[in-house]
C-alpha atoms as a PDB file:
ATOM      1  CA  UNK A   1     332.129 172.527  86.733  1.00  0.00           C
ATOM      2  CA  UNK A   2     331.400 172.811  90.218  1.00  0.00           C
ATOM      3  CA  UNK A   3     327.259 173.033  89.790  1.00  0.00           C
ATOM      4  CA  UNK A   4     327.695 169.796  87.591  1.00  0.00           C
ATOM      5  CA  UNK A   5     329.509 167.796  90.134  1.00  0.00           C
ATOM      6  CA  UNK A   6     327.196 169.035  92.456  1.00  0.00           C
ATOM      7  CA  UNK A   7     324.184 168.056  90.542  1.00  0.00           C
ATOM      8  CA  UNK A   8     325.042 164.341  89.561  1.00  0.00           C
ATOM      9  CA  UNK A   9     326.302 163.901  93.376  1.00  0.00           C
ATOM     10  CA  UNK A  10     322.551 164.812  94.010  1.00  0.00           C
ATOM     11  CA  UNK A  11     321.652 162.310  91.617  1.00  0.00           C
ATOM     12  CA  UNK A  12     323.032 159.290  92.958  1.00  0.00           C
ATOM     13  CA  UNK A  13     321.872 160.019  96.274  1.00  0.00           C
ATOM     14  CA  UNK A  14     318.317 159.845  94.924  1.00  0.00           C
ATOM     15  CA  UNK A  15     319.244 156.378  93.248  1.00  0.00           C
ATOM     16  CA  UNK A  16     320.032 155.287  96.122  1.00  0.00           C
ATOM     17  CA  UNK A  17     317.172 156.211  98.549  1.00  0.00           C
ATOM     18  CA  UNK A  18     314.901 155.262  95.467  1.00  0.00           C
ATOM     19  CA  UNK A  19     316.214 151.680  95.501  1.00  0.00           C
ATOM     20  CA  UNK A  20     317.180 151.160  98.927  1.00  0.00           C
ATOM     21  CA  UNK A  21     315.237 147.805  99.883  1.00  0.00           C
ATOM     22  CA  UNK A  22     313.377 147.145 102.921  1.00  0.00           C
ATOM     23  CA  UNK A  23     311.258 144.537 103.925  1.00  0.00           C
ATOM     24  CA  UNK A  24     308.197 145.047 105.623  1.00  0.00           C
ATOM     25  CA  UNK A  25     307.639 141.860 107.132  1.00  0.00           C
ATOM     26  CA  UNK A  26     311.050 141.762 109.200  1.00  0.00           C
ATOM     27  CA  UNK A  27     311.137 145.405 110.576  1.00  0.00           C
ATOM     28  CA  UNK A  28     309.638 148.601 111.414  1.00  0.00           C
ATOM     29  CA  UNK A  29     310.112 151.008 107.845  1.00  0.00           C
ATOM     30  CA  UNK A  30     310.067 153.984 107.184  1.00  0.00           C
ATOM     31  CA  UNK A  31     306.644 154.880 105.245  1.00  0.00           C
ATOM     32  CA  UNK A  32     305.187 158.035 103.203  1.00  0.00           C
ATOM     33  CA  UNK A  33     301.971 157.661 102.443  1.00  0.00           C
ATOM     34  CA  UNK A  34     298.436 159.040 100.903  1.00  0.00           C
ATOM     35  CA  UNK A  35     295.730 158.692 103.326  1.00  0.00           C
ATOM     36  CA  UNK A  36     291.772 159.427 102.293  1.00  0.00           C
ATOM     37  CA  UNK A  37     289.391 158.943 104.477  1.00  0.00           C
ATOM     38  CA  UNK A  38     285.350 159.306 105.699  1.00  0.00           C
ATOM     39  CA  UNK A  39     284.277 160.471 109.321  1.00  0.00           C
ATOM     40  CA  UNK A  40     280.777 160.094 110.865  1.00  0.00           C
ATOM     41  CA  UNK A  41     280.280 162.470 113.830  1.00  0.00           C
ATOM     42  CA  UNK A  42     277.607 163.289 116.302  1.00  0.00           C
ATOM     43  CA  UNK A  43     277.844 167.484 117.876  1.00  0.00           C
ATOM     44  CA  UNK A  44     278.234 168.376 121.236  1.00  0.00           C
ATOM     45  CA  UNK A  45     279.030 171.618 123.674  1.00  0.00           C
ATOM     46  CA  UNK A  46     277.389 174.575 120.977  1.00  0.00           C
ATOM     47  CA  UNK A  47     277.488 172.926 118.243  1.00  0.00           C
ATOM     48  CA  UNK A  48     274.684 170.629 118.805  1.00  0.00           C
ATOM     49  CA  UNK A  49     272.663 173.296 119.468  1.00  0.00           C
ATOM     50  CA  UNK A  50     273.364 174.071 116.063  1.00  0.00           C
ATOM     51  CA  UNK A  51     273.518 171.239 114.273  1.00  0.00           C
ATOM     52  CA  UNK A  52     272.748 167.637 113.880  1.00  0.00           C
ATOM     53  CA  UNK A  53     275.100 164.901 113.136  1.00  0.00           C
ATOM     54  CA  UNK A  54     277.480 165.124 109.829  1.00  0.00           C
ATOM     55  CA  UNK A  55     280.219 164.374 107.934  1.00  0.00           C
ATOM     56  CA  UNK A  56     283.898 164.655 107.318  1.00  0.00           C
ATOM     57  CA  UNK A  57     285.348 163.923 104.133  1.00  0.00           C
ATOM     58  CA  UNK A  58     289.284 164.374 104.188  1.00  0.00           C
ATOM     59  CA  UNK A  59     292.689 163.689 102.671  1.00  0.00           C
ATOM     60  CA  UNK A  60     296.217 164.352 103.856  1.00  0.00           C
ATOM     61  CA  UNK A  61     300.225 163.260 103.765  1.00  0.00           C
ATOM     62  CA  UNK A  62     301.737 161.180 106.706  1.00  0.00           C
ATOM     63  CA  UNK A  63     305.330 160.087 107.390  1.00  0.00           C
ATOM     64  CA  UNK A  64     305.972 157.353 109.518  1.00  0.00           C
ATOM     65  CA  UNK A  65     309.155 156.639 110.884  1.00  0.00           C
ATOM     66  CA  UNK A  66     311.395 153.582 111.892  1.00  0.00           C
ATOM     67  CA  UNK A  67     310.330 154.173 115.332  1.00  0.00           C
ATOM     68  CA  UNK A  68     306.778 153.956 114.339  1.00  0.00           C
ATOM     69  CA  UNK A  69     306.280 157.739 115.429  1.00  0.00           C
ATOM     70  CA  UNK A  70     304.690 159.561 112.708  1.00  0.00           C
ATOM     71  CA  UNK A  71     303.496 163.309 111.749  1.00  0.00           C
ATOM     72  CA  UNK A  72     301.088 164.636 108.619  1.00  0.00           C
ATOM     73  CA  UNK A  73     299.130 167.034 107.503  1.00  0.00           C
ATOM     74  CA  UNK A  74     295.479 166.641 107.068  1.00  0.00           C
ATOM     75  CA  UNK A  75     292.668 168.463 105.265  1.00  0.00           C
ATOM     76  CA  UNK A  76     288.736 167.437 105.528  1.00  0.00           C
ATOM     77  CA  UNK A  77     285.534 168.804 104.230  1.00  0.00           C
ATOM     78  CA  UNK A  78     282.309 168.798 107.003  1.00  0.00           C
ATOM     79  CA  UNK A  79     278.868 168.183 105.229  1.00  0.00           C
ATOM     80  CA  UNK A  80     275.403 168.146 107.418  1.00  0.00           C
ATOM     81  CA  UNK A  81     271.862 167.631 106.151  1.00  0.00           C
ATOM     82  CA  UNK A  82     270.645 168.655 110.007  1.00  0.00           C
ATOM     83  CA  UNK A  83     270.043 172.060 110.507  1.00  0.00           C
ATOM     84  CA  UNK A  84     268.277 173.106 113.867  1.00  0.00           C
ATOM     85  CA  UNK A  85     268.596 176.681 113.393  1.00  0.00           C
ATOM     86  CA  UNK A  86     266.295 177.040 110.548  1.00  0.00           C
ATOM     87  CA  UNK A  87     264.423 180.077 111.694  1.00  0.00           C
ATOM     88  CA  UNK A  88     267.331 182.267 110.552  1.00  0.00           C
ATOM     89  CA  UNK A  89     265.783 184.176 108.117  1.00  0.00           C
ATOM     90  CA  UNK A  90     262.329 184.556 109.893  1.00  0.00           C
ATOM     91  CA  UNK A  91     262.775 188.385 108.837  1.00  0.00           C
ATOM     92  CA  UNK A  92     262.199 187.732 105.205  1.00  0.00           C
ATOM     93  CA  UNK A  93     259.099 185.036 106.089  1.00  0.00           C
ATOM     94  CA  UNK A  94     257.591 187.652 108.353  1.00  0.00           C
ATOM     95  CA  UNK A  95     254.058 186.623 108.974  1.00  0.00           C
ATOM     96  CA  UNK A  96     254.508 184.339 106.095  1.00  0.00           C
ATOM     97  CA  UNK A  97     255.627 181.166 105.872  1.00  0.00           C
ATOM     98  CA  UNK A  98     256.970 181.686 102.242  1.00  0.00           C
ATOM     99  CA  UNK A  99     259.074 183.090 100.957  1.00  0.00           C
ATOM    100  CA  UNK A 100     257.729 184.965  97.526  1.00  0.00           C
ATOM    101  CA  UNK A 101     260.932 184.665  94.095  1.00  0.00           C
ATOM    102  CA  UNK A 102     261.452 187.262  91.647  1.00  0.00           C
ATOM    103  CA  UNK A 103     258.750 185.567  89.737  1.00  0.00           C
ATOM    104  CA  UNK A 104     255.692 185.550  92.137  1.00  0.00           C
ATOM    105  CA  UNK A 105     256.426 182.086  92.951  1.00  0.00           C
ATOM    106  CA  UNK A 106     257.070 180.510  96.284  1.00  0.00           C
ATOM    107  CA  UNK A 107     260.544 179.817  96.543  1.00  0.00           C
ATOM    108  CA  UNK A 108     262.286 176.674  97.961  1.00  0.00           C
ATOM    109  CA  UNK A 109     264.604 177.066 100.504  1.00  0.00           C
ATOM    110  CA  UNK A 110     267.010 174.619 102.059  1.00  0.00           C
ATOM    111  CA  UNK A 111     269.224 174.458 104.609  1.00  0.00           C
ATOM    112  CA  UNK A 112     272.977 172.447 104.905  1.00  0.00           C
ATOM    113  CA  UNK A 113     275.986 171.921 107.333  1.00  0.00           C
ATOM    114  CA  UNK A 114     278.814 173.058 105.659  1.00  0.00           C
ATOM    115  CA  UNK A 115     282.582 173.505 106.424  1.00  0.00           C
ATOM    116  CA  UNK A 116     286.137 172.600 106.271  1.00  0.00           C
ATOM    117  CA  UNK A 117     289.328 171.803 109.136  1.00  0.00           C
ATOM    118  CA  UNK A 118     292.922 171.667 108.412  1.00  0.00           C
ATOM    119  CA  UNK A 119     295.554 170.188 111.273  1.00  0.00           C
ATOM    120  CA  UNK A 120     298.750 169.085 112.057  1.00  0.00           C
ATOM    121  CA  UNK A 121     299.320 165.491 113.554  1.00  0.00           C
ATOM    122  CA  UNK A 122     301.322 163.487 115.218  1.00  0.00           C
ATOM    123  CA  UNK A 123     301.245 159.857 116.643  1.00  0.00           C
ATOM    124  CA  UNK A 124     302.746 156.683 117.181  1.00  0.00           C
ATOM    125  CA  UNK A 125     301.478 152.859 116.453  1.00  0.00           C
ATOM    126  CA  UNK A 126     301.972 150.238 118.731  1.00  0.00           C
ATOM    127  CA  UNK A 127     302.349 146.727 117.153  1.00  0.00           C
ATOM    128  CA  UNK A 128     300.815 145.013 120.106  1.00  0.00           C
ATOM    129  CA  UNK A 129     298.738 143.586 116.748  1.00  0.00           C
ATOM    130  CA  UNK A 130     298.573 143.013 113.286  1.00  0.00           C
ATOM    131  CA  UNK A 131     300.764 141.137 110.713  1.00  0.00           C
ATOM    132  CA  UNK A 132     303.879 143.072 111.001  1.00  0.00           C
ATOM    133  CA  UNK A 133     305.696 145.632 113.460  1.00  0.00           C
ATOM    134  CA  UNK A 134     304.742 148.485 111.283  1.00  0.00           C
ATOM    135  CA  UNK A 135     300.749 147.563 111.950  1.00  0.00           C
ATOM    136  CA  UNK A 136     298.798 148.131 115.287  1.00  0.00           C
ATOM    137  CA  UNK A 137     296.963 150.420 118.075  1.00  0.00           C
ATOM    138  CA  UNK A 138     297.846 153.539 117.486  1.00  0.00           C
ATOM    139  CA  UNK A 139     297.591 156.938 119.240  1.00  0.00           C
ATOM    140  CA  UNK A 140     297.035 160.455 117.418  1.00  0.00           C
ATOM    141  CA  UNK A 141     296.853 164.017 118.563  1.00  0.00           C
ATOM    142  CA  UNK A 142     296.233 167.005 116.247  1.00  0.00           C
ATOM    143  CA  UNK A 143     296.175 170.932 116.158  1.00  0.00           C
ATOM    144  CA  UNK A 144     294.518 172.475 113.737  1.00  0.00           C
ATOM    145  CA  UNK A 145     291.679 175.127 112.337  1.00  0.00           C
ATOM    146  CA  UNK A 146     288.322 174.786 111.637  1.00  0.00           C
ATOM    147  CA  UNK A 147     285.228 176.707 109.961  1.00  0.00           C
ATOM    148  CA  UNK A 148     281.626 176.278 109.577  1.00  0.00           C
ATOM    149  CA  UNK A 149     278.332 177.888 108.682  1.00  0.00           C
ATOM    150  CA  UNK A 150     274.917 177.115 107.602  1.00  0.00           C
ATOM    151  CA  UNK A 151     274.197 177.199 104.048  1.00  0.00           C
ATOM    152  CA  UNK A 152     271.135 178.274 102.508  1.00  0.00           C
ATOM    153  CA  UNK A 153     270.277 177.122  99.088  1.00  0.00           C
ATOM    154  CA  UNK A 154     267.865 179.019  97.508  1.00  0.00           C
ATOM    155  CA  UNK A 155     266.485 176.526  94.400  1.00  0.00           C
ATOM    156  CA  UNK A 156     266.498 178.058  91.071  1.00  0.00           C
ATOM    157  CA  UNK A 157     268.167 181.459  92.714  1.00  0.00           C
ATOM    158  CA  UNK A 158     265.424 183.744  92.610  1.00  0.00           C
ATOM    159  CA  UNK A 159     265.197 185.593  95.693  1.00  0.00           C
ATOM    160  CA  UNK A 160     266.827 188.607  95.483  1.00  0.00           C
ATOM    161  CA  UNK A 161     266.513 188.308  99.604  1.00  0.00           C
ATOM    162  CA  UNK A 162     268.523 185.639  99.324  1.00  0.00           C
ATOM    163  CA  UNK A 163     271.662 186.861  97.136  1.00  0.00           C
ATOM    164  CA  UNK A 164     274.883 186.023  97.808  1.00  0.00           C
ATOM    165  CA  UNK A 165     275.807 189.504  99.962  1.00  0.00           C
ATOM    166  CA  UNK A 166     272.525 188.557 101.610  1.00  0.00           C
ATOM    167  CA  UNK A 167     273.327 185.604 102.917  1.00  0.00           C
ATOM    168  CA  UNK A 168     276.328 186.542 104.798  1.00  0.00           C
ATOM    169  CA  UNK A 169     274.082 188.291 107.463  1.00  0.00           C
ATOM    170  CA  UNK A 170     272.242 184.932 108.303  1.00  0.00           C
ATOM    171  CA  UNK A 171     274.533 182.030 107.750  1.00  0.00           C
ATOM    172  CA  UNK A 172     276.386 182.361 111.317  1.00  0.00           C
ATOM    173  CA  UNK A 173     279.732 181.705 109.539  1.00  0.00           C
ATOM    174  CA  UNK A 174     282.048 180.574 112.526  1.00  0.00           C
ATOM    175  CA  UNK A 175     285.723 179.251 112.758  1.00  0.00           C
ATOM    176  CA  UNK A 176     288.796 178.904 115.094  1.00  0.00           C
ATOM    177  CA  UNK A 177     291.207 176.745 116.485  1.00  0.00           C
ATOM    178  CA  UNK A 178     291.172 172.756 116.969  1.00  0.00           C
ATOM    179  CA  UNK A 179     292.272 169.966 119.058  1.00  0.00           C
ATOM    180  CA  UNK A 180     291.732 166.473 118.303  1.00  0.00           C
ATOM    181  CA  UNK A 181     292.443 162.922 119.717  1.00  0.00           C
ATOM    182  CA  UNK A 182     292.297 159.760 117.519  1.00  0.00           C
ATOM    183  CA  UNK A 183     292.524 156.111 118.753  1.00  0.00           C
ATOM    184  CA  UNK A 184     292.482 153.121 116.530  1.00  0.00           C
ATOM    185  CA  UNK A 185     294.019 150.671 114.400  1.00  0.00           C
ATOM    186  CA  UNK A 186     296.811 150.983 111.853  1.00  0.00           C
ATOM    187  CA  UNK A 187     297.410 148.009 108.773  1.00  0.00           C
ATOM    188  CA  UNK A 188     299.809 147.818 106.812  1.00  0.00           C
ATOM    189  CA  UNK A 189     299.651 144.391 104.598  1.00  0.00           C
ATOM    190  CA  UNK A 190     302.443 142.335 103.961  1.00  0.00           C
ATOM    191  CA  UNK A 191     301.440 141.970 100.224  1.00  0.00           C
ATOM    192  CA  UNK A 192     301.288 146.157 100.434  1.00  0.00           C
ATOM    193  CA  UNK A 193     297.672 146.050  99.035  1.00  0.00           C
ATOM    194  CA  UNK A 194     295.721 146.460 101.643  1.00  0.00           C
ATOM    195  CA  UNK A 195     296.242 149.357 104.038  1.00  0.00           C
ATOM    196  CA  UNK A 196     294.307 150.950 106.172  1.00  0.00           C
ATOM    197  CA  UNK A 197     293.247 152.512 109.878  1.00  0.00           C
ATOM    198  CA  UNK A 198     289.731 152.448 111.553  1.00  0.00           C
ATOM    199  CA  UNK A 199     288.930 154.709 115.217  1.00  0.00           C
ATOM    200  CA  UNK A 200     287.511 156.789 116.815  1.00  0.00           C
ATOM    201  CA  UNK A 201     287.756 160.592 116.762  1.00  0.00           C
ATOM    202  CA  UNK A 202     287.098 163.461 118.965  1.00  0.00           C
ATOM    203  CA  UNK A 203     287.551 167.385 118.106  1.00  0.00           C
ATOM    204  CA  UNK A 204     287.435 169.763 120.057  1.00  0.00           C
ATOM    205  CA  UNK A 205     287.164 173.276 117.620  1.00  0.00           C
ATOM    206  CA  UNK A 206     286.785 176.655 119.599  1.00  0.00           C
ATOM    207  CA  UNK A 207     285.172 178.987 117.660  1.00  0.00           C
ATOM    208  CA  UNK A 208     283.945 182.535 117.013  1.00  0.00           C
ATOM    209  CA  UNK A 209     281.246 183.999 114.821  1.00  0.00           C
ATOM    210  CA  UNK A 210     282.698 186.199 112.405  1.00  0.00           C
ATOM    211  CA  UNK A 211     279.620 187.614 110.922  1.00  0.00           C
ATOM    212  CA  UNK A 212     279.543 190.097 114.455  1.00  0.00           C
ATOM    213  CA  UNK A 213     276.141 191.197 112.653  1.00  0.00           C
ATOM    214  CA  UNK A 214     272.755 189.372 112.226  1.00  0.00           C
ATOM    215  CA  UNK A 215     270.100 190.260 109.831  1.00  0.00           C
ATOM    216  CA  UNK A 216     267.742 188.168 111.491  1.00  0.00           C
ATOM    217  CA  UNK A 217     267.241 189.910 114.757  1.00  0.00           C
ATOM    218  CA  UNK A 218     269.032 192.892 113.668  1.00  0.00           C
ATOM    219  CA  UNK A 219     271.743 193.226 116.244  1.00  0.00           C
ATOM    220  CA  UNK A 220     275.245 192.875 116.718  1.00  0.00           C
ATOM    221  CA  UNK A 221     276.885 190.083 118.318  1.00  0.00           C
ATOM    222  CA  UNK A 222     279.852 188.206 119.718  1.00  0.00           C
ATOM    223  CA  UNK A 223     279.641 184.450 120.430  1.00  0.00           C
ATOM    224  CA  UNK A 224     282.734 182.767 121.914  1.00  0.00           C
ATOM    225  CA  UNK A 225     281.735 178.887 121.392  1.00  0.00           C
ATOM    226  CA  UNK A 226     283.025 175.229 121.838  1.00  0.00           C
ATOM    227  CA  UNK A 227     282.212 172.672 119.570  1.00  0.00           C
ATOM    228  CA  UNK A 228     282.647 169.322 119.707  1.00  0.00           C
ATOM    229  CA  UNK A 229     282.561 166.018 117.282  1.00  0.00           C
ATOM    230  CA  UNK A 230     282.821 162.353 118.200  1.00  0.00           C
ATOM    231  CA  UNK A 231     282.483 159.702 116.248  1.00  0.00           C
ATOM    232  CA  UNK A 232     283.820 156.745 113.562  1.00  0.00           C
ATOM    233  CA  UNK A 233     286.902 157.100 110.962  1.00  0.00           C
ATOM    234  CA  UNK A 234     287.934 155.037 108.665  1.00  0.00           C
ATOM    235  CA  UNK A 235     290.900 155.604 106.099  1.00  0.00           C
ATOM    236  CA  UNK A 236     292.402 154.026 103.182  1.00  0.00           C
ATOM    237  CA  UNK A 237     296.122 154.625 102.672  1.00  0.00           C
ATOM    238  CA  UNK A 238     298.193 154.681  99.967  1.00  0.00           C
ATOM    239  CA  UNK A 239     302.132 154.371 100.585  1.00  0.00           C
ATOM    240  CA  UNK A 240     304.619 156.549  97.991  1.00  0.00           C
ATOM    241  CA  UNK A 241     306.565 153.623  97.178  1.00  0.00           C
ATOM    242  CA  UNK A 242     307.445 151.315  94.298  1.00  0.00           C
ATOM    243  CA  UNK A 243     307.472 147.393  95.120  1.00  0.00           C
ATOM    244  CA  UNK A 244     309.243 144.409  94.154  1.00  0.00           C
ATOM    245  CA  UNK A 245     308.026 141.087  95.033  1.00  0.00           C
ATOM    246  CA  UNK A 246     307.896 142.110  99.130  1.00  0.00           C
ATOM    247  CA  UNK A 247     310.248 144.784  99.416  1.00  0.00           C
ATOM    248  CA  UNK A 248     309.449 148.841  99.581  1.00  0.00           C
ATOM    249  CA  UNK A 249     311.026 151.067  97.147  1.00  0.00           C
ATOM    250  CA  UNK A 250     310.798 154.725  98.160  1.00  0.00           C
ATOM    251  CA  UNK A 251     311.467 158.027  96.739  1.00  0.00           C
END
């Protein structure tokens, strides 16, 4: 009898946080939300010895509060078409400047920025603009983890110098942890359709190679690095609500 009581009392508090009405337009709201978002960065510190400029394509969960203060989780994918370290697997060229498939063929080769970061947020907007107090500058600072490596792509995949086990001695797999600062601007329509925040970005990941072992020049290694990103982001959120003319619903 007890668990039943229990379980409707759990009930109505849901109904009631799922219909309790606030109005954007007249106050700061609380505000779950969906953001996705695209990142063009340039390199610096080791990284742009490394690489050339890339991108991040991400996703995550923020809460904001009444206070405007928020926190979130967020998740990103790094891509790169501009690898400067392409003489990593001279070894298999040799005095070549092929390499020779499975097939007699020469085989085509290419080479990609690839990784991913994960971090925890936290920030607050300041409605010095915008159309309500829930829009405006807004500060962001973030801890997180990051990984990246070089990915060859061997067309067709038929060099057996290039199989997968292979390729873990030459693709300078690094990762560690991240700090990040984010400045920009935070909207938040009245009409709840159009929501989103534009800045600029700056991580700061410091990294490791994992690999501790390079085919290429045949000797072990162990590279403490920094690497840095700067650049543009721009996000398009999407609050966990349901809406009623111009009042929030939440779950």
């Amino acid at each position: 009898m007890k668990t039943k009581q229990f379980f409707f009392l759990l009930i109505g508090f849901y109904h009631i946080s799922l219909f309790a009405q606030e109005d954007i337009k007249e106050s700061k709201i609380r505000i779950p939300a969906i953001n996705l978002n695209i990142g063009f960065h340039m390199p610096g510190g080791d990284l742009a010895d490394r690489f050339g400029s890339s991108t991040l394509f991400g996703m995550g969960f923020q809460l904001k509060n009444e206070k405007n203060f928020y926190w979130g989780i967020d998740f990103a994918a790094l891509a790169g078409s501009d690898v400067k370290e392409d003489n990593i697997i001279d070894i298999i060229v040799a005095d070549s400047t092929d390499i020779i498939d499975v097939n007699g063929n020469t085989a085509t080769v290419r080479f990609w920025e690839r990784g991913a970061q994960t971090q925890f947020v936290l920030g607050k907007i300041f409605p010095m603009i915008g159309p309500n107090e829930n829009s405006g500058i807004f500060f962001q600072g973030g801890l997180g983890f990051m990984y990246h490596k070089i990915r060859i792509e061997d067309i067709g995949n038929n060099s057996p110098q290039l199989s997968a086990d292979m390729l873990k001695g030459y693709d300078r797999l690094s990762m560690g942890f991240t700090t990040s600062q984010f400045i920009g601007y935070r909207h938040f329509s009245n009409n709840h359709k159009i929501n989103f925040f534009l800045g600029i970005e700056f991580i700061q990941a410091f990294t490791q190679d994992v690999r501790m072992y390079d085919y290429n020049s045949q000797t072990s290694y162990e590279d403490n690095r920094v690497d840095l990103l700067s650049g543009l982001k721009f996000g398009w959120t999407i609050p966990l609500h349901k809406k009623s003319d111009n009042q929030y619903y939440y779950y």
